[in-house]
Protein backbone atom coordinates (compact mmCIF):
# COMPACT_ATOMS: atom_id res chain seq x y z
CA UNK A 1 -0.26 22.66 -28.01
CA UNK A 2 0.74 25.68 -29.63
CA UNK A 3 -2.37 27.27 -29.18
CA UNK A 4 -2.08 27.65 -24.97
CA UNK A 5 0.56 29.97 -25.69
CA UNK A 6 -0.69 32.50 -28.51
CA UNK A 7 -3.01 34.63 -26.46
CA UNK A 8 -0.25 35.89 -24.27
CA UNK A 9 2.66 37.94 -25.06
CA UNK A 10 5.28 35.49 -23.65
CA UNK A 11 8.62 34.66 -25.32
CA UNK A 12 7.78 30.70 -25.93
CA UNK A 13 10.07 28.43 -24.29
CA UNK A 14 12.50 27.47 -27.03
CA UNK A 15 13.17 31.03 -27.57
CA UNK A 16 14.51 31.11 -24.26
CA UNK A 17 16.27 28.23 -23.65
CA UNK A 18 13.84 26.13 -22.01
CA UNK A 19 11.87 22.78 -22.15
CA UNK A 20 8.34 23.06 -23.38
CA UNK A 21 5.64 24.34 -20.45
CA UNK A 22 3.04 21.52 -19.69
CA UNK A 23 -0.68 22.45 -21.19
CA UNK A 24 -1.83 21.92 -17.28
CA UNK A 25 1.15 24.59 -16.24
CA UNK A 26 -0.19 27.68 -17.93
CA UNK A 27 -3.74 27.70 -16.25
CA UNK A 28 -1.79 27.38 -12.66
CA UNK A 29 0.84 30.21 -13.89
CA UNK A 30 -2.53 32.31 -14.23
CA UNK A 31 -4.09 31.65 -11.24
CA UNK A 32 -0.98 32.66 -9.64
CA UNK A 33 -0.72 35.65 -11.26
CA UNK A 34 -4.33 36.93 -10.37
CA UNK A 35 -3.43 35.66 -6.90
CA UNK A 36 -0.54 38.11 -6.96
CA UNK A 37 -2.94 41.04 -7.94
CA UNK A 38 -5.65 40.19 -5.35
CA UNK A 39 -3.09 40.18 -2.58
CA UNK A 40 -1.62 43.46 -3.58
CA UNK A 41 -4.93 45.02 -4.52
CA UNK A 42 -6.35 44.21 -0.93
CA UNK A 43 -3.14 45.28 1.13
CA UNK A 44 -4.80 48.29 3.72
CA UNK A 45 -2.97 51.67 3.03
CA UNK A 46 -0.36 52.65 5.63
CA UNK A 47 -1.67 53.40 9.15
CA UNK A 48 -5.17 52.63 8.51
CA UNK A 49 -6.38 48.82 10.02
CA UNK A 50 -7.64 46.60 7.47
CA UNK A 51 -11.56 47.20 6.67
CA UNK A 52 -12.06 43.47 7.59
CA UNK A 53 -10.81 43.71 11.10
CA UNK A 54 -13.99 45.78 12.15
CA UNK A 55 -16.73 43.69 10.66
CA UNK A 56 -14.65 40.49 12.31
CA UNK A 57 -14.93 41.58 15.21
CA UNK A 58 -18.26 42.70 14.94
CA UNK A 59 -19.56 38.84 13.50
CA UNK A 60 -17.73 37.91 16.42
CA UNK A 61 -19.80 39.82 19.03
CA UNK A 62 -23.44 38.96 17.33
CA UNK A 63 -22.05 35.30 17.71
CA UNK A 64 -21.62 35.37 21.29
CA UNK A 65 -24.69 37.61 21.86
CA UNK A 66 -26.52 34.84 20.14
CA UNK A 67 -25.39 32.17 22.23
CA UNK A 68 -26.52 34.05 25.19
CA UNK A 69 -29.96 35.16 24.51
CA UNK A 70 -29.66 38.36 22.57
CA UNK A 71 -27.02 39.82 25.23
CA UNK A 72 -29.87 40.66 27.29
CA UNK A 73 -28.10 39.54 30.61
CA UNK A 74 -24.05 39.63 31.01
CA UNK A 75 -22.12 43.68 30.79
CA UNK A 76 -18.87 43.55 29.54
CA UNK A 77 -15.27 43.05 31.74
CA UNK A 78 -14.22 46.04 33.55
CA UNK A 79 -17.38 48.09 32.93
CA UNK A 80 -16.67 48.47 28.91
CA UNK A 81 -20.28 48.54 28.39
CA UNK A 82 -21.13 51.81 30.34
CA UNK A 83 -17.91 53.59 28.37
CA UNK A 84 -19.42 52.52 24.89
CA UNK A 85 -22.98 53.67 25.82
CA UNK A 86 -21.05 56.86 27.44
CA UNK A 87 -19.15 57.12 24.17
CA UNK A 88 -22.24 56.78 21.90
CA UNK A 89 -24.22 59.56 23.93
CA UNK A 90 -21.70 61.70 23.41
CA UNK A 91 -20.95 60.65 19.59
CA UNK A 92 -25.13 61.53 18.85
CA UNK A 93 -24.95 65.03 21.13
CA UNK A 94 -26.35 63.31 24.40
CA UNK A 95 -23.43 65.60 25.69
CA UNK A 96 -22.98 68.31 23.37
CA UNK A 97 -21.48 67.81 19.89
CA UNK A 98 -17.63 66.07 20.51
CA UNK A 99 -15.22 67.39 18.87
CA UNK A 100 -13.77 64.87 16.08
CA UNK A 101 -10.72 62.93 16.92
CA UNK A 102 -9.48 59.33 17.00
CA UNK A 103 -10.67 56.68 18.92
CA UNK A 104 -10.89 52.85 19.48
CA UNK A 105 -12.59 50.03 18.57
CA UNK A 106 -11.56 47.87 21.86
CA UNK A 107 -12.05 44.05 21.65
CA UNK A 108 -12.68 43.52 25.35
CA UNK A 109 -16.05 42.24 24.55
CA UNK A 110 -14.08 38.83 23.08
CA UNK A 111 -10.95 39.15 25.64
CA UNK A 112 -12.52 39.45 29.03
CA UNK A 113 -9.18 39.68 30.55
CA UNK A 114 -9.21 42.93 28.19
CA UNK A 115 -5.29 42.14 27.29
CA UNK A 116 -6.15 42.67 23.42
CA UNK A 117 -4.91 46.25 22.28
CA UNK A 118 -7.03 48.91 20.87
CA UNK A 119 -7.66 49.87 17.12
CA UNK A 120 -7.82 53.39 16.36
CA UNK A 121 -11.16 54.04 14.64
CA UNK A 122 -11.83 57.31 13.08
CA UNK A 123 -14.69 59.00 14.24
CA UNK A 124 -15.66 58.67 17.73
CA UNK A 125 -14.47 60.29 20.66
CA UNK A 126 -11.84 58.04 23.08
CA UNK A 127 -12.21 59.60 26.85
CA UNK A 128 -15.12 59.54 29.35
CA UNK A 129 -16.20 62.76 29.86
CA UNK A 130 -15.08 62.94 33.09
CA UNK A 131 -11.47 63.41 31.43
CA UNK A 132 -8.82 65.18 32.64
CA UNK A 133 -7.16 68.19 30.94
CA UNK A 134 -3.83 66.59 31.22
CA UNK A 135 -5.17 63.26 29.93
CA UNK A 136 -6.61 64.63 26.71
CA UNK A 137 -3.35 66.83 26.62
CA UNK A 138 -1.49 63.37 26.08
CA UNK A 139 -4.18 61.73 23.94
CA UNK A 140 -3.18 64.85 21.60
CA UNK A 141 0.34 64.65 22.25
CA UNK A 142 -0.77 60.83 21.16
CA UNK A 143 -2.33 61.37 18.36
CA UNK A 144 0.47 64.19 16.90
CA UNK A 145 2.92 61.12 17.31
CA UNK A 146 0.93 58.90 15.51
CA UNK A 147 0.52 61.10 12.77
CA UNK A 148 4.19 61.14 12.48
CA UNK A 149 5.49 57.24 12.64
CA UNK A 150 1.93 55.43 12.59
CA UNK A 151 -0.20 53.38 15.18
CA UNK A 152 2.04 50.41 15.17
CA UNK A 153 3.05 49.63 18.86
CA UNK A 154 1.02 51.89 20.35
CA UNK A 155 -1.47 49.96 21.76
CA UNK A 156 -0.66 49.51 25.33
CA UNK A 157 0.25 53.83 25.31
CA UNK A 158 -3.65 54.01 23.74
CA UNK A 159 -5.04 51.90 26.18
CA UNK A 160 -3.43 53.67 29.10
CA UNK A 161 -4.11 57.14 28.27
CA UNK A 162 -7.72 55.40 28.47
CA UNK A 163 -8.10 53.40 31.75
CA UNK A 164 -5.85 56.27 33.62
CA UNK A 165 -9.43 58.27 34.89
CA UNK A 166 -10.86 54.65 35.80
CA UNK A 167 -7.74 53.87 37.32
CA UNK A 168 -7.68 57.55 39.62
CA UNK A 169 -11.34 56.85 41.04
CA UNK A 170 -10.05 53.22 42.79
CA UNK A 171 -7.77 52.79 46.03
CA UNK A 172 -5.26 50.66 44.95
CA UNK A 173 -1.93 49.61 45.92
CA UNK A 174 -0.50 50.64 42.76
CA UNK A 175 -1.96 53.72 41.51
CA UNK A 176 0.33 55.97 39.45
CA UNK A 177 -1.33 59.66 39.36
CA UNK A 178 0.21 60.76 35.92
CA UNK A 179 0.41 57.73 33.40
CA UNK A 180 -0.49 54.21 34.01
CA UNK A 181 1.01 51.46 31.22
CA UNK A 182 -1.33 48.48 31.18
CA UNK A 183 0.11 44.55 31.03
CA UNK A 184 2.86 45.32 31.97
CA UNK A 185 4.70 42.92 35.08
CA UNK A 186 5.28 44.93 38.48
CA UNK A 187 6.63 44.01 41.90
CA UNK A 188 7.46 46.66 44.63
CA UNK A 189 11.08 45.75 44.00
CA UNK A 190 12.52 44.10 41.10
CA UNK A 191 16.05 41.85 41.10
CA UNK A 192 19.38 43.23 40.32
CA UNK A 193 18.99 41.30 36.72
CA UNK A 194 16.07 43.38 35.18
CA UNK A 195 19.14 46.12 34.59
CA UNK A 196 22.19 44.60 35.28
CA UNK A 197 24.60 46.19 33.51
CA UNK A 198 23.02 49.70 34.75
CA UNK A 199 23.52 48.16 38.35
CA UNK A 200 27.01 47.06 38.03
CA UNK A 201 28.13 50.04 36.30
CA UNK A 202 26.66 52.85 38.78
CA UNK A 203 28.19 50.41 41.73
CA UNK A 204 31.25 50.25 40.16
CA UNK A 205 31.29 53.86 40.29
CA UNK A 206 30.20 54.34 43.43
CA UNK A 207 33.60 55.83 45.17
CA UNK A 208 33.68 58.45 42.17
CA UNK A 209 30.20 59.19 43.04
CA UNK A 210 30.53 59.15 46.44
CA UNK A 211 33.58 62.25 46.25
CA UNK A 212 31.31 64.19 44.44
CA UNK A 213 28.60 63.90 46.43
CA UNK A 214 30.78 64.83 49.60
CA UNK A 215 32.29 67.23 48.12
CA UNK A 216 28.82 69.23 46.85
CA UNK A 217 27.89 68.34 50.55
CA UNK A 218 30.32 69.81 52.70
CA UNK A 219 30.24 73.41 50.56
CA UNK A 220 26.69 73.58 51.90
CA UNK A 221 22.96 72.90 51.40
CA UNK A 222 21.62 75.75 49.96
CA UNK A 223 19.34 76.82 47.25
CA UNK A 224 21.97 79.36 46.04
CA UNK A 225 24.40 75.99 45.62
CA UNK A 226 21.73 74.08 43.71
CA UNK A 227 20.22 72.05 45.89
CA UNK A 228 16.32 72.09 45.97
CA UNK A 229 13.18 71.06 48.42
CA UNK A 230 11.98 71.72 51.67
CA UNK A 231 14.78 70.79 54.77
CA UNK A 232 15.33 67.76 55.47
CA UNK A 233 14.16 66.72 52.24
CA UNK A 234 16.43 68.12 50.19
CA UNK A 235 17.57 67.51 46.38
CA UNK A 236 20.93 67.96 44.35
CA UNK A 237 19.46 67.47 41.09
CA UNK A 238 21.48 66.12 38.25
CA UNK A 239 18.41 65.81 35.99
CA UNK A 240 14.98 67.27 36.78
CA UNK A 241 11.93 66.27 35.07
CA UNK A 242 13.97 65.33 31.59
CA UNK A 243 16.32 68.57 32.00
CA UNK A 244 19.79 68.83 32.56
CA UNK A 245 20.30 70.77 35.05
CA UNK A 246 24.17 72.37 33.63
CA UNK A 247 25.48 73.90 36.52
CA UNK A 248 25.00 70.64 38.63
CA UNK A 249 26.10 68.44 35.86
CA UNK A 250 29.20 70.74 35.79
CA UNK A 251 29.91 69.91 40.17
CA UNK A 252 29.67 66.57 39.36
CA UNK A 253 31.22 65.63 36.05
CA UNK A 254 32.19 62.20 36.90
CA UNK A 255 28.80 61.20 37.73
CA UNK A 256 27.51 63.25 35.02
CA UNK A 257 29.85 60.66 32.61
CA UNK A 258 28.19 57.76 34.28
CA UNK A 259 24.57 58.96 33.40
CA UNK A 260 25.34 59.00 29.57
CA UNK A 261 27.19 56.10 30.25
CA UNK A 262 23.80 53.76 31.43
CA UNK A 263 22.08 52.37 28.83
CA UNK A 264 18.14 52.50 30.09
CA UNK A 265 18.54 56.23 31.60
CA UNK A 266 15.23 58.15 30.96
CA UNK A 267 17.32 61.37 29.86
CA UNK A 268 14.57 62.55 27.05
CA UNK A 269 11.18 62.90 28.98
CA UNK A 270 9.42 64.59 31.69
CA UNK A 271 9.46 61.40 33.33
CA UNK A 272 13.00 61.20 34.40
CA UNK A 273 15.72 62.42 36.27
CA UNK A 274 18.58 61.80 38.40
CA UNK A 275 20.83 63.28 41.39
CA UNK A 276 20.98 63.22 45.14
CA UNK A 277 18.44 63.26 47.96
CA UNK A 278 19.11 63.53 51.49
CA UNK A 279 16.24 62.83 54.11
CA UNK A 280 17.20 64.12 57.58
CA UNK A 281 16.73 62.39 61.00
CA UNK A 282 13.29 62.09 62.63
CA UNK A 283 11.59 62.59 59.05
CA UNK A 284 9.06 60.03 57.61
CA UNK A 285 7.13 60.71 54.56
CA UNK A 286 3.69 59.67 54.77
CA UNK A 287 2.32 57.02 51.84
CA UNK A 288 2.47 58.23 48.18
CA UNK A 289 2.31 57.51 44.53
CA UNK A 290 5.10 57.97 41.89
CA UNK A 291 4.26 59.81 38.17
CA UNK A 292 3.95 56.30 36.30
CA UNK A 293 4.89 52.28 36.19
CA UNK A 294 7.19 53.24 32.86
CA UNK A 295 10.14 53.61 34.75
CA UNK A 296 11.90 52.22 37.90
CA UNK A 297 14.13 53.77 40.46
CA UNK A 298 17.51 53.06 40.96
CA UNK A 299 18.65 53.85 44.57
CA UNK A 300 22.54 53.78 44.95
CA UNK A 301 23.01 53.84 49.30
CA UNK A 302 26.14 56.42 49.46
CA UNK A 303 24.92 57.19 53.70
CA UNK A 304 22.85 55.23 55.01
CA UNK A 305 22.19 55.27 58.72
CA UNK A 306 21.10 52.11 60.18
CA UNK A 307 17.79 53.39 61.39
CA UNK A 308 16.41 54.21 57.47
CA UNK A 309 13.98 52.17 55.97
CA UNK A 310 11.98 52.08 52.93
CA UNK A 311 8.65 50.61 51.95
CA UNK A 312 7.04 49.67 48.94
CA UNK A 313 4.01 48.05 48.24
CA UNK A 314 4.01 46.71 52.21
CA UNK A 315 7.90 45.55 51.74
CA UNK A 316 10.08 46.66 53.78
CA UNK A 317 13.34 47.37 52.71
CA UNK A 318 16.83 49.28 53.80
CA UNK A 319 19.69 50.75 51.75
CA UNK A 320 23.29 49.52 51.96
CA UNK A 321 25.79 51.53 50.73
CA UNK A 322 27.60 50.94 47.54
CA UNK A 323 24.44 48.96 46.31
CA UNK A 324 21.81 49.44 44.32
CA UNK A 325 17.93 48.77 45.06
CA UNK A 326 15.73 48.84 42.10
CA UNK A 327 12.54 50.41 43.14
CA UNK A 328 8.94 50.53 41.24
CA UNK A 329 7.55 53.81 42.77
CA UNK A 330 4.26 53.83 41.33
CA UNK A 331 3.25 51.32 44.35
CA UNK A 332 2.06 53.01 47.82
CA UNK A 333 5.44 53.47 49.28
CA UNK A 334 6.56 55.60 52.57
CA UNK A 335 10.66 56.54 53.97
CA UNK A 336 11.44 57.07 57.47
CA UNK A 337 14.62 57.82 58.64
CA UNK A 338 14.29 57.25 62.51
CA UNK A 339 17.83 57.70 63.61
CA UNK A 340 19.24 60.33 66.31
CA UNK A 341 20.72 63.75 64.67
CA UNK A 342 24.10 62.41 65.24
CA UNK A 343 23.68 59.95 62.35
CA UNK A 344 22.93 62.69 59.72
CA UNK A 345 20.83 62.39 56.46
CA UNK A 346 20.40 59.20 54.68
CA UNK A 347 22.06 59.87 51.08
CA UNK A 348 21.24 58.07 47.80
CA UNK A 349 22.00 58.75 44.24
CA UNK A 350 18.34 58.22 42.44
CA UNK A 351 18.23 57.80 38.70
CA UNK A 352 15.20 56.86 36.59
CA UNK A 353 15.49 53.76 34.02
CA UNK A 354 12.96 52.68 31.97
CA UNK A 355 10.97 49.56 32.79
CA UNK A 356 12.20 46.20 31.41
CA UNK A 357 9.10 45.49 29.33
CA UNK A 358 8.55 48.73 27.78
CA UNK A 359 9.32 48.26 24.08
CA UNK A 360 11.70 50.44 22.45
CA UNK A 361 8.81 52.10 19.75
CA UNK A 362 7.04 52.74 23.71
CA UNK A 363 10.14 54.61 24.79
CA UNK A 364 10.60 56.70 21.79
CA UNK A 365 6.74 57.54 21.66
CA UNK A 366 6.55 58.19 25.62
CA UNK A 367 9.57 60.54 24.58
CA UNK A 368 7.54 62.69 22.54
CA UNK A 369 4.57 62.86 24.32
CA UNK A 370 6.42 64.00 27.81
CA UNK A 371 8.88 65.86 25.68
CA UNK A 372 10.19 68.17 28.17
CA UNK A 373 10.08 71.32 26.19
CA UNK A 374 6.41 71.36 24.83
């Protein structure tokens, strides 16, 4: 059996040690080996999808269009088949030649629930063109990101930055204006466990943060002190819009401590920010939207008049003081503070966390694209 082993330059077995290889062994040693190279040869380059995702799917869809007839009667969930014919107008010049840029190959024609992610796809344009500047602003901010660290995990971010114009043109109880994150879980108000160590910590703190608060209080509400907004609606910011805001930070550096100290604090984007708001008596502000469903509010009550309420999503609720009421803002929500002038302001200390279910790689890439400096 000699012969098996001549054609190959391998060291034969009692050279090394061994017991004799079977004559069957050596044909299943090859077939391993060109198994080996196949695998590796066929492995996609970094953040490119693999060539045999696209013509999957597409199999997939001339299956089902078979079993109904040729496709000739059912349109796709969520009106997916008006954006592709809108996106291959504009691909051919229907619309004036689109610029080139990356865009997705969206499987909601298998999911009609459309909770599969996109694919980026080279070559044809993602938005409607009905697009807002700010939206393609973040698709570039998007795509600068991706080029960075790749498209892995960025699928609910891709699919966002797409629905967000079909999202503005609905009434809707939950309707963020700036940046809508798809599949992920929302109530008006979520339970003290989503952040619980955030919770217990700022509540633990709360007679620090209470001093300081008086104390920036009683020098005065003024601009020229820091505090910001129109009266009776006044801010002490702490953070503004992913800033810090030093001189603040400085009149309160207990509080400040306690910031760094929570562990989902949105410190790094546009989309956060922290400090203390006072609403005067007799003031109710009408029904609004907050920036995005990324984050929820943490209210800590440090005055709250009995007469204060707040509602969110058509849930009422009222601040206690020295607690904590975790608030998703991006539901219609409206304050009223319907006490007599002798009960004075309602005061909270507001500070932005990030939502339970957004992912870490979400975080660091909604970091960069609200960066607050570009």
């Amino acid at each position: 059996m000699h012969w098996w082993s001549s054609p190959f330059p391998l060291p034969l077995c009692s050279e090394l040690g061994l017991p004799p290889l079977n004559g069957l062994l050596w044909p299943l040693l090859l077939l391993f080996l060109w198994y080996c190279y196949r695998v590796g040869s066929d492995l996609p380059p970094p953040g490119r999808a693999h060539a045999g995702g696209k013509h999957k799917s597409a199999s997939r869809r001339f299956l089902k269009l078979s079993r109904v007839g040729g496709g000739a009667g059912g349109g796709g969930a969520g009106g997916s088949d008006a954006e592709t014919a809108s996106a291959s107008e504009t691909a051919t010049g229907g619309g004036g030649a689109a610029a080139p840029c990356i865009s997705t190959e969206t499987s909601e024609d298998e999911d009609p629930d459309g909770r599969e992610y996109l694919t980026p796809v080279p070559g044809r344009p993602l938005f409607p063109p009905q697009a807002s500047p700010t939206g393609r602003k973040l698709y570039a901010a998007l795509q600068a990101y991706a080029k960075r660290y790749g498209w892995v995990g960025m699928g609910r971010i891709h699919k966002g930055l797409r629905e967000q114009v079909r999202l503005n043109d609905h009434s809707t109880i939950q309707r963020p204006h700036l940046f809508f994150l798809p599949d992920v879980p929302s109530v008006p108000f979520f339970p003290r466990d989503a952040h619980r160590h955030d919770i217990e910590l700022l509540e633990a703190q709360y007679p620090l943060i209470l001093a300081e608060f008086q104390a920036v209080y009683q020098r005065g509400v003024d601009s020229k002190l820091g505090w910001s907004g129109p009266k009776g609606q006044t801010g002490f910011p702490l953070y503004s819009a992913g800033l810090c805001v030093t001189r603040n930070c400085r009149s309160c550096p207990h509080t400040y401590r306690t910031l760094l100290s929570l562990r989902t604090f949105i410190s790094s984007n546009s989309l956060g920010g922290a400090g203390f708001v006072l609403l005067g008596p007799g003031i109710s502000l009408g029904g609004s939207y907050g920036r995005t469903n990324a984050r929820l509010r943490c209210h800590l009550g440090l005055q709250t008049p009995p007469l204060c309420e707040l509602v969110v999503g058509g849930e009422p609720q009222r601040w206690s003081e020295g607690h904590c009421l975790l608030v998703d803002d991006s539901f219609l929500h409206t304050i009223s503070h319907k006490g007599p002038p002798e009960d004075g302001p309602r005061a909270i200390f507001s500070v932005d966390l990030w939502h339970p279910n957004v992912a870490a790689a979400e975080r660091q890439a909604l970091d960069f694209i609200f960066n607050p400096e570009l």
